[in-house]
Protein backbone atom coordinates (compact mmCIF):
# COMPACT_ATOMS: atom_id res chain seq x y z
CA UNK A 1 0.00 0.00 0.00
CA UNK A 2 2.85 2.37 0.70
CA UNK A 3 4.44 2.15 -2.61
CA UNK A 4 1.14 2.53 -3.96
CA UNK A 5 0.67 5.98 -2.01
CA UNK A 6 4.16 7.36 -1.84
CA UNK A 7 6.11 8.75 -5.11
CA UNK A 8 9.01 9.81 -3.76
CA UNK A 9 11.52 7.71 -2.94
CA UNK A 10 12.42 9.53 0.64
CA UNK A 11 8.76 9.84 1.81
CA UNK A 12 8.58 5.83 0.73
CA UNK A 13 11.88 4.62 2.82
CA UNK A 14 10.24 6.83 5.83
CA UNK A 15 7.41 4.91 6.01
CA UNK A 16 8.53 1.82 5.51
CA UNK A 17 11.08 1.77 7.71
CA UNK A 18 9.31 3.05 10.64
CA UNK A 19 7.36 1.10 13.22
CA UNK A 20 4.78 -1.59 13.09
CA UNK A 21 5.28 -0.95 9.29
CA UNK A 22 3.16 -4.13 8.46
CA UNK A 23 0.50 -3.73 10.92
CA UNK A 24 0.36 0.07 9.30
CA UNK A 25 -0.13 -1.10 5.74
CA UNK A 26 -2.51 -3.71 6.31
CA UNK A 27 -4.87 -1.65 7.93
CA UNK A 28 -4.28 1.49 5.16
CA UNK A 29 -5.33 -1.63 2.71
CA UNK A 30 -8.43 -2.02 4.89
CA UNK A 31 -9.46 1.39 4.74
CA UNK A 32 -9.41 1.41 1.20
CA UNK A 33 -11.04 -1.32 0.79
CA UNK A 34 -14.19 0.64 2.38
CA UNK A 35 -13.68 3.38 -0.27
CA UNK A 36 -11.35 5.76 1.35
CA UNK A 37 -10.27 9.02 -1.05
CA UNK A 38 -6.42 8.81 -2.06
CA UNK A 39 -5.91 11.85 0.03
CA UNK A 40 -7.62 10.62 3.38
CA UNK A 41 -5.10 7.92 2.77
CA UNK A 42 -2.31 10.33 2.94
CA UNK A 43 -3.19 11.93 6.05
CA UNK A 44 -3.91 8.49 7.75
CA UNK A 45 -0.72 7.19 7.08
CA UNK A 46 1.10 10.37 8.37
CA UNK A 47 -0.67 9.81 11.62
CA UNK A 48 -0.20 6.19 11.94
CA UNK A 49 3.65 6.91 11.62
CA UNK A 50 3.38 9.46 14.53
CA UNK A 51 1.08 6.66 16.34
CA UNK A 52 3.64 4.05 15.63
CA UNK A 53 6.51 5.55 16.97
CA UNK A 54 4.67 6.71 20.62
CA UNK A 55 2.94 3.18 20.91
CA UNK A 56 4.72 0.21 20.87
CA UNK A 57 3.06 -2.78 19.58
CA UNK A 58 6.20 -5.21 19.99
CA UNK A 59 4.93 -7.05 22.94
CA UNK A 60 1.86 -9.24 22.62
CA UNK A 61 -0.08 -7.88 25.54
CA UNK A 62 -3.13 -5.42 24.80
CA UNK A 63 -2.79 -1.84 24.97
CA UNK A 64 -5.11 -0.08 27.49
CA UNK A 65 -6.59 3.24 26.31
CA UNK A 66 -4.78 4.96 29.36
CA UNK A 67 -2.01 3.91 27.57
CA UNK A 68 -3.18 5.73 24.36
CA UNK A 69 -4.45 8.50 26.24
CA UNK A 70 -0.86 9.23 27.40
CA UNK A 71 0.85 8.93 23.78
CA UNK A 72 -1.73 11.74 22.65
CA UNK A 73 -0.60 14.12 25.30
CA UNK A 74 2.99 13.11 24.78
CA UNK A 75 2.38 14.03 21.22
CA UNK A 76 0.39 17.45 21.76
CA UNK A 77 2.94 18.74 24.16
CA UNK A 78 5.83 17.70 21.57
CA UNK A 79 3.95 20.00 18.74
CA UNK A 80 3.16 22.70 21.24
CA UNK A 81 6.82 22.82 21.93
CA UNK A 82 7.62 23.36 18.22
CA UNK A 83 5.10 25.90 18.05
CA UNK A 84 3.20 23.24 15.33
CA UNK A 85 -0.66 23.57 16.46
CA UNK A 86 -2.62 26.59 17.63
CA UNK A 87 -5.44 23.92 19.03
CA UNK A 88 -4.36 20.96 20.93
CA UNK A 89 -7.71 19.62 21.37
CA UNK A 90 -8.05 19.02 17.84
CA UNK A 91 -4.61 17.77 17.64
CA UNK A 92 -5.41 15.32 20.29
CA UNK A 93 -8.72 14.03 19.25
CA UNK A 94 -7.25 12.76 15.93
CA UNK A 95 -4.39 11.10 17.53
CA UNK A 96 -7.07 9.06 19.02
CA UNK A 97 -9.28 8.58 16.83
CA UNK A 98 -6.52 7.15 14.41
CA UNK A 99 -4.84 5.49 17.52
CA UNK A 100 -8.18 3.50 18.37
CA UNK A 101 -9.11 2.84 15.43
CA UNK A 102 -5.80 1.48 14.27
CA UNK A 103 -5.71 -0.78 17.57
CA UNK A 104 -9.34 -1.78 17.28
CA UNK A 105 -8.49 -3.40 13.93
CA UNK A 106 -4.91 -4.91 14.82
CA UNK A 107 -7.65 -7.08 17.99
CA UNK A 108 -4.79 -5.06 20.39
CA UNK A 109 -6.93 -2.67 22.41
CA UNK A 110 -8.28 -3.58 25.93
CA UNK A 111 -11.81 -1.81 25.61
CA UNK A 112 -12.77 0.28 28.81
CA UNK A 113 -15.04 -1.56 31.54
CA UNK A 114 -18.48 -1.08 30.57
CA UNK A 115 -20.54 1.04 33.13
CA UNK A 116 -23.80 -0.70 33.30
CA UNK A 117 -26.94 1.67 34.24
CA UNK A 118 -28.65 1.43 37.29
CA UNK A 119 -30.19 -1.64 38.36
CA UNK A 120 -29.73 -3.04 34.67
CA UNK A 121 -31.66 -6.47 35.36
CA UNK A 122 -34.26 -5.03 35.67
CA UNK A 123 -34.67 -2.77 32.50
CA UNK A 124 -33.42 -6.69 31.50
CA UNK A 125 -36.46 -8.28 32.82
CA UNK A 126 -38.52 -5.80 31.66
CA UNK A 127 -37.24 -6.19 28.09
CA UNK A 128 -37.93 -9.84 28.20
CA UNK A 129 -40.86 -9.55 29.46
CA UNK A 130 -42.15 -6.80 27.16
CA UNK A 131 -41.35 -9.40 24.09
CA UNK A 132 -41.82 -12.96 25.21
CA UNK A 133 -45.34 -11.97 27.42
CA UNK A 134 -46.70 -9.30 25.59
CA UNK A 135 -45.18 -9.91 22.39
CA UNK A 136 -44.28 -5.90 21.45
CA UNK A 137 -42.14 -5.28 18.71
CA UNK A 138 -38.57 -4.00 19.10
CA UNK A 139 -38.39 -0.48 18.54
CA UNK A 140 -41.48 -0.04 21.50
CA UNK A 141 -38.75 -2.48 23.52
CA UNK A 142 -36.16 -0.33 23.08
CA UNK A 143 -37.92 2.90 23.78
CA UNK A 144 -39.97 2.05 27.00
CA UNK A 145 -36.65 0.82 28.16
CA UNK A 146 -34.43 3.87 27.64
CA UNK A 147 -37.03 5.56 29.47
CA UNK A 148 -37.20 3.28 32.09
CA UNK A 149 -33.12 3.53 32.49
CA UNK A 150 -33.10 7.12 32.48
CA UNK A 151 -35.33 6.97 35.28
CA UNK A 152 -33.43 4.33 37.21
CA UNK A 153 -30.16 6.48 36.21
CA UNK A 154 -31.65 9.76 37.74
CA UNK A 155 -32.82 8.05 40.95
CA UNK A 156 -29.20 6.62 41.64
CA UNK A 157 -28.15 10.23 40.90
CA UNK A 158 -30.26 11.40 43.66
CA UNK A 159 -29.22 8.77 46.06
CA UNK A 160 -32.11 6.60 46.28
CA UNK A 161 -32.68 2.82 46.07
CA UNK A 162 -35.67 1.37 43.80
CA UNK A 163 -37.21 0.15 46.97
CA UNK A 164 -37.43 3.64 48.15
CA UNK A 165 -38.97 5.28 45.51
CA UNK A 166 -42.27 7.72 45.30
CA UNK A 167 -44.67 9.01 43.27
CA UNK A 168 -43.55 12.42 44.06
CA UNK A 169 -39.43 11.28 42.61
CA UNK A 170 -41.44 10.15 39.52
CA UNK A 171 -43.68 13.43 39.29
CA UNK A 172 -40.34 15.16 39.55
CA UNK A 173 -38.40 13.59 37.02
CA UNK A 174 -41.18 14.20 34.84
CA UNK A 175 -41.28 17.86 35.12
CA UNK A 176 -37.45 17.74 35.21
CA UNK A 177 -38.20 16.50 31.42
CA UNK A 178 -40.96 19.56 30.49
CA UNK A 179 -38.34 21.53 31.70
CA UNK A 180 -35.67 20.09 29.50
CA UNK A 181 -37.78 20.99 26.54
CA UNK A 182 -39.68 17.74 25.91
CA UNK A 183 -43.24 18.40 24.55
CA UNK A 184 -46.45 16.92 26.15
CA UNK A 185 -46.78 13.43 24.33
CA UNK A 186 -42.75 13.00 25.02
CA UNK A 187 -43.41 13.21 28.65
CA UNK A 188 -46.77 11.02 28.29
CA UNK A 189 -44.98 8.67 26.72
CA UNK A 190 -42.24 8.53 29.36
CA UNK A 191 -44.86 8.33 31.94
CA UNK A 192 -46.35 5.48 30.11
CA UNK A 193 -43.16 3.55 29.91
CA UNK A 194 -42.89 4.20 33.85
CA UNK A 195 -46.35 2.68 34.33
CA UNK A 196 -45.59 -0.43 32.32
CA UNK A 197 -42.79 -1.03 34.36
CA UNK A 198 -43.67 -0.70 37.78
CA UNK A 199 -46.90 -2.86 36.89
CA UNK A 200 -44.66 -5.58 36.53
CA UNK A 201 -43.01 -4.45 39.52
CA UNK A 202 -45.96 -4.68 41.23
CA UNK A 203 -46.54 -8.49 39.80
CA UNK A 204 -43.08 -9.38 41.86
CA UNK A 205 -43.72 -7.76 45.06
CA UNK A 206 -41.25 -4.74 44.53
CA UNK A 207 -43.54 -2.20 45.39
CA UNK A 208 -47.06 -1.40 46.18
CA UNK A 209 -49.85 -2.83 43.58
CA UNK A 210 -51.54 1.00 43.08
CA UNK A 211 -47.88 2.68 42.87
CA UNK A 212 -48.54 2.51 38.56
CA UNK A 213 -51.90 4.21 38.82
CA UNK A 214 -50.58 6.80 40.84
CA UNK A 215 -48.19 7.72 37.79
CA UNK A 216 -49.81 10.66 35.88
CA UNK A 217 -48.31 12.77 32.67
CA UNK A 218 -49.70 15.49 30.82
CA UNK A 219 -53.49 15.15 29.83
CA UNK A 220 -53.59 14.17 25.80
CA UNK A 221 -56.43 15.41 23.22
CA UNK A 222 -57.16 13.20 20.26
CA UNK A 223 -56.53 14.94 16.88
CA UNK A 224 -55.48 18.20 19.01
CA UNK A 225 -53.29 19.09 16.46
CA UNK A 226 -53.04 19.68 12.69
CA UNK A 227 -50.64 17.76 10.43
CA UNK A 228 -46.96 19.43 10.50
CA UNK A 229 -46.06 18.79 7.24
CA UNK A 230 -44.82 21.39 4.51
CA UNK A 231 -46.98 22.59 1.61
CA UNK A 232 -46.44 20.08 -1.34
CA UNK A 233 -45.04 23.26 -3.13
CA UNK A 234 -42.58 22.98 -0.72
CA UNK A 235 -41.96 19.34 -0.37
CA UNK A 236 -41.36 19.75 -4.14
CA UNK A 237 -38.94 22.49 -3.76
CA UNK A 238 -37.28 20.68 -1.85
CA UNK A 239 -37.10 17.77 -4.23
CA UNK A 240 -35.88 19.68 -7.03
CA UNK A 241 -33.34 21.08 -4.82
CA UNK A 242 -31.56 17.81 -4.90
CA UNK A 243 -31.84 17.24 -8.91
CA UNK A 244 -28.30 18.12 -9.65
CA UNK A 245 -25.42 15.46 -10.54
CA UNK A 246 -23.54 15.91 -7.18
CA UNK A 247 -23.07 12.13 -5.69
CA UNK A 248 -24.89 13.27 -2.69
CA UNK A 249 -27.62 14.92 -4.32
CA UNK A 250 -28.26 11.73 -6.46
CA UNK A 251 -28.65 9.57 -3.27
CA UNK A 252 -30.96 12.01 -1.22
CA UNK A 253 -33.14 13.06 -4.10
CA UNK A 254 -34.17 9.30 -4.22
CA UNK A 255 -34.62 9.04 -0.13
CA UNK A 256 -36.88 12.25 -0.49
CA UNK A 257 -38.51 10.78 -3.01
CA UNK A 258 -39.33 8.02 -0.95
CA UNK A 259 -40.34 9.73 2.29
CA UNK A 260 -42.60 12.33 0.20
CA UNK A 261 -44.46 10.06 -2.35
CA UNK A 262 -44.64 6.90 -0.47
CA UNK A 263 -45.11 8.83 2.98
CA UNK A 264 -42.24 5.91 4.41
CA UNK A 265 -40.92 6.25 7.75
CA UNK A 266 -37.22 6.86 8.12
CA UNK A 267 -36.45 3.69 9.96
CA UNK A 268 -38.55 2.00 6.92
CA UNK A 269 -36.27 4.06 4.35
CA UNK A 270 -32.79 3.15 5.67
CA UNK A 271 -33.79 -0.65 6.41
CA UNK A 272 -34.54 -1.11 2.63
CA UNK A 273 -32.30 -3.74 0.49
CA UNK A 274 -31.26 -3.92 -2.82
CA UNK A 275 -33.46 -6.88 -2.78
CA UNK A 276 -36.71 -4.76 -2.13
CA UNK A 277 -36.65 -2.94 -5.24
CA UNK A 278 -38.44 -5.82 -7.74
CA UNK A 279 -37.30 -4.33 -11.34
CA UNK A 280 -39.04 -6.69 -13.30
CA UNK A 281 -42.93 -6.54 -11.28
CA UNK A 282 -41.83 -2.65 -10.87
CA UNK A 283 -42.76 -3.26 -7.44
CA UNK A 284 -41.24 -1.62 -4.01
CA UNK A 285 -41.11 -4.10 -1.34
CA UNK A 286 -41.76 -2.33 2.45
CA UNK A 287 -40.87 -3.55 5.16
CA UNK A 288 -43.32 -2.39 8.31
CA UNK A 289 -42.09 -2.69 11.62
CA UNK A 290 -44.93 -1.66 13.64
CA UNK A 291 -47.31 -4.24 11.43
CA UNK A 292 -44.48 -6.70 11.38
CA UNK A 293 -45.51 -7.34 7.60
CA UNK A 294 -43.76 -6.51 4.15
CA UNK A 295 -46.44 -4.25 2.24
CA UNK A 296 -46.00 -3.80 -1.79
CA UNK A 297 -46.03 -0.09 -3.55
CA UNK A 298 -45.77 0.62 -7.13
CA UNK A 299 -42.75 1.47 -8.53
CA UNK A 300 -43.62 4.84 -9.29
CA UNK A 301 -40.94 6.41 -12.65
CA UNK A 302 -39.19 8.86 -10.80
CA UNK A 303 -38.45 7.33 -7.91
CA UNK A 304 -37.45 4.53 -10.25
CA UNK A 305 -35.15 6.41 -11.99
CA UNK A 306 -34.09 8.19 -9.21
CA UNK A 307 -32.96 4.61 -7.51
CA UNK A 308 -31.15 3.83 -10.70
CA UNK A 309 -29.48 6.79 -11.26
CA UNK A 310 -27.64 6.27 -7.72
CA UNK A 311 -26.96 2.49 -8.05
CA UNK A 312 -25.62 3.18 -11.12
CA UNK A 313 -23.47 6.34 -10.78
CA UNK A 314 -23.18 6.76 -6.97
CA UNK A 315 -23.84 3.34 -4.83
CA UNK A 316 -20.44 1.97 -3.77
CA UNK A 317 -19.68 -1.74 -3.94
CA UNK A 318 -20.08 -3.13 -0.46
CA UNK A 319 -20.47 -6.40 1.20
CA UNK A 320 -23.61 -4.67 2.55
CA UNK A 321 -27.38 -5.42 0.91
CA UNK A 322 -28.64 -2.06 2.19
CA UNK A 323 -30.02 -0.15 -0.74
CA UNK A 324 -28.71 3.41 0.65
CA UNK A 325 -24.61 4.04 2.40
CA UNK A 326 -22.70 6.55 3.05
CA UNK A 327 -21.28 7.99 0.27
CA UNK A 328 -17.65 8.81 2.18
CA UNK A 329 -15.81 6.02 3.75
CA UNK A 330 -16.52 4.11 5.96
CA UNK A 331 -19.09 2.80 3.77
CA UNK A 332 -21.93 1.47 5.62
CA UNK A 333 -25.59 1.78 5.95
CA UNK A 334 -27.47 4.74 6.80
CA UNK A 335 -28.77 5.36 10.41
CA UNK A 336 -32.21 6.88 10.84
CA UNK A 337 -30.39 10.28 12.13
CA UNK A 338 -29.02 10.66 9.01
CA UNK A 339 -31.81 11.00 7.57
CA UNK A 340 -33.44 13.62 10.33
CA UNK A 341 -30.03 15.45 9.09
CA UNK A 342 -30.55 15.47 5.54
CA UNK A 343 -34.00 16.41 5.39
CA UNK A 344 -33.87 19.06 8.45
CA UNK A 345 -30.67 20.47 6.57
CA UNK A 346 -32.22 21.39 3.55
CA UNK A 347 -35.54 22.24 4.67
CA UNK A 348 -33.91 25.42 6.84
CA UNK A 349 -31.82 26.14 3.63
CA UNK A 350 -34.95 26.79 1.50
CA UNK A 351 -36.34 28.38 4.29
CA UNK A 352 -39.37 25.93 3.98
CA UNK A 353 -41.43 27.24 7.23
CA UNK A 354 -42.56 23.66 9.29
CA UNK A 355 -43.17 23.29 12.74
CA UNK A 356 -41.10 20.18 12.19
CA UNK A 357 -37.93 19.64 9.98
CA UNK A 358 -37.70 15.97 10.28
CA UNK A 359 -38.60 13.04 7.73
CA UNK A 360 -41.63 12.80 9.36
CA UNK A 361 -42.99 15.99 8.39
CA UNK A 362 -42.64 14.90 4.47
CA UNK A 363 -44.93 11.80 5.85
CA UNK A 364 -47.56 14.06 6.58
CA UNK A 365 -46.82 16.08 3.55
CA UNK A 366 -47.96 12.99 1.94
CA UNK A 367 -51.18 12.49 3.48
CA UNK A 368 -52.24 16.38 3.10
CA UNK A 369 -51.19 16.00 -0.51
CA UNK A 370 -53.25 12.79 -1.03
CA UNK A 371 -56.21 14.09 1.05
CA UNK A 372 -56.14 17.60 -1.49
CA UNK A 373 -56.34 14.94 -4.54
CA UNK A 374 -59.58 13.21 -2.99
CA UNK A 375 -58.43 10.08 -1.51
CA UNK A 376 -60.81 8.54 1.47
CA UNK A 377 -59.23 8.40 4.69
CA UNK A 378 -59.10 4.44 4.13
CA UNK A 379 -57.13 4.68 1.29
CA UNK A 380 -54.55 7.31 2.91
CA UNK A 381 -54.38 4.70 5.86
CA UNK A 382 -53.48 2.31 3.39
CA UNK A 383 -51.40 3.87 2.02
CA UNK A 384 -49.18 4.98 4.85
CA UNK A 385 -49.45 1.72 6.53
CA UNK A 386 -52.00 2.42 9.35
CA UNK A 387 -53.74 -0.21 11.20
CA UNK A 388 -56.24 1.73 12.48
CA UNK A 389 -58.71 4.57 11.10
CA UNK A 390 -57.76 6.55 14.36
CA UNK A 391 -54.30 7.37 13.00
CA UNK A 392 -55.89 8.79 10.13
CA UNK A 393 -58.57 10.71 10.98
CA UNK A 394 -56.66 13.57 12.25
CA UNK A 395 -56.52 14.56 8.50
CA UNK A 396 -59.78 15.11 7.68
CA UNK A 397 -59.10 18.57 9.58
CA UNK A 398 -57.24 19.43 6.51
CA UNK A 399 -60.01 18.60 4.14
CA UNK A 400 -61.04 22.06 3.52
CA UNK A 401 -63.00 21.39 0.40
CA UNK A 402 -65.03 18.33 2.53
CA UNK A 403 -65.53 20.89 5.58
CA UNK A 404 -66.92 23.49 3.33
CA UNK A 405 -69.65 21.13 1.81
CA UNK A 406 -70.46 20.24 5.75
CA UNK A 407 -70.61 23.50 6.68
CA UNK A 408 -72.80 24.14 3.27
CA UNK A 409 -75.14 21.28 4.34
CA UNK A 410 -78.93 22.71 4.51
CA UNK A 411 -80.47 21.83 8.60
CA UNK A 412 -83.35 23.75 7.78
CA UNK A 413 -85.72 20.38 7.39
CA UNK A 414 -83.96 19.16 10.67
CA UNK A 415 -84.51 22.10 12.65
């Protein structure tokens, strides 16, 4: 790899004669492998020199990350000596990164001692309970119990024991959320979560059987709100935003594409394979978590061409069947943050005004848009994946042409 890299014949013997110089180019072959520019290749081998000469790898033991911790400062205070930085933090955050990630690969670096939360079995309990008893599906698993171990973390912070616990430490740590920002069905749900959980508290004799009723959050209207989606002149501003031939524009105009006309969730987006697209049926295959079923879509043209247009000019090759990756290295599948990112970036850009920014929004974009063009509430719910009509009525508030022909509606006869 270093001849590959290296021109000159100086910069060549420097590497190769330094430390750990075949650990070094085996992982610089690695991170090509996952699609890493030329130049980041430069830089990382420059700082895997500096990393091999303050950390030696000739014994067999692991190295701790104290160990790796005290290279970096050896290093910073060596360039701030030669007058070589102006900020050390930065300096020191990329020996690390390079240092850990160098040692991760090589199977040499003794990871840190996890801190488990507070009272971990039983958020563990609680998860196995939640999806052998009740049969939920993973994502509400996951959710009820990171509220559950905040809680348990905050009580420990305030020095008291699960056995000790009252209603008035969980009305507290509730309004410790409102005012943290959260909204009112953020703290509901917490609440919720809280009330699941000491119910089956309650079940093993850890505290009293009422204790769950007593837990209260913030009172919840049905359909109290309107949709928070943009205006589809919007949603297709910010479509055409992304129509240019930049690699990244490529990829996102097809994931906007598929948030906006198929009204997709972000976690349903980013968990689609290359497998999902049928060509031949021009069918999209969906996979829902919530309904734990697969649900077909036409393949619509331009978000078919859209999809090609990035697996053919854009997609990396990866061992990976995820439909979208990064498009820098590492290459690996997107997260469902990215895509809050990508949508919430450009949405501020084109100053598209939205009480939410989110991929989300675009979802509701969707069902305004399909509600404008006369589709019944059932087929909107069908189309978004609903299982119930409840999710769906709160858009026949935006039905402005149905109100008015209510509103229209002769009582005289009734009267």
């Amino acid at each position: 790899m270093f001849e590959t890299l290296f021109r000159y014949p100086r910069v060549l013997a420097r590497h190769l004669a330094g430390p750990s110089a075949e650990e070094r180019d085996r992982f610089l072959s690695h991170c090509a492998g996952t699609g890493a520019a030329r130049e980041s290749l430069l830089h990382l081998a420059s700082e895997l020199l500096v990393v091999a000469r303050r950390i030696d790898l000739g014994g067999a033991t692991p190295i701790g990350l104290h160990e790796v911790e005290k290279a970096a400062d050896g290093w910073v205070r060596h360039q701030r000596r030669h007058h070589r930085i102006r900020d050390p933090r930065f300096c020191r955050l990329r020996f690390m990164q390079v240092a850990t990630a160098w040692l991760v690969f090589l199977a040499r670096l003794t990871p840190p001692p996890e801190k488990p939360g507070a009272k971990a079995d039983l958020v563990d309990e609680f998860a196995s309970y939640m999806r052998l008893e009740r049969g939920l599906s993973s994502r509400t698993i996951h959710n009820r119990c990171w509220h559950v171990q905040a809680f348990l973390d905050w009580l420990r912070e305030q020095g008291c024991s699960i056995a000790e616990v009252s209603l008035e430490q969980v009305d507290a740590f509730l309004a410790m959320r409102g005012a943290q920002g959260w909204c009112r069905v953020s703290i509901a749900t917490a609440a919720s979560a809280l009330r699941s959980f000491f119910v089956r508290m309650a079940v093993h004799g850890r505290c009293t059987d009422g204790f769950a009723a007593g837990i209260e959050g913030p009172r919840l209207f049905k359909h109290e709100s309107l949709p928070v989606g943009p205006q589809w002149k919007d949603v297709q501003r910010l479509i055409a935003s992304a129509d240019t031939d930049r690699p990244q524009d490529i990829r996102d105009r097809a994931i906007l594409l598929l948030l906006a006309v198929y009204g997709l969730r972000c976690g349903e987006v980013v968990a689609l394979s290359l497998d999902d697209v049928r060509w031949e049926q021009e069918i999209l295959h969906v996979t829902r978590p919530k309904q734990r079923c697969k649900q077909d879509y036409p393949l619509t043209t331009d978000v078919a061409n859209a999809v090609l247009r990035y697996l053919q000019q854009v997609r990396q090759r990866s061992a990976s069947r995820a439909l979208f990756l990064t498009i820098k290295a590492p290459v690996r599948p997107l997260a469902p943050s990215s895509l809050h990112h990508l949508v919430a970036t450009r949405m501020r850009v084109l100053d598209i005004r939205c009480p939410r920014h989110g991929p989300h929004a675009l979802r509701h974009a969707c069902a305004t848009h399909l509600v404008t063009e006369g589709l019944s509430l059932k087929q909107i719910g069908d189309h978004l994946g609903h299982r119930s009509p409840e999710a769906t009525r709160t858009y026949a508030k935006v039905d402005l042409v149905g109100l008015r022909q209510v509103a229209d509606f002769d009582l005289g006869a009734l009267l």
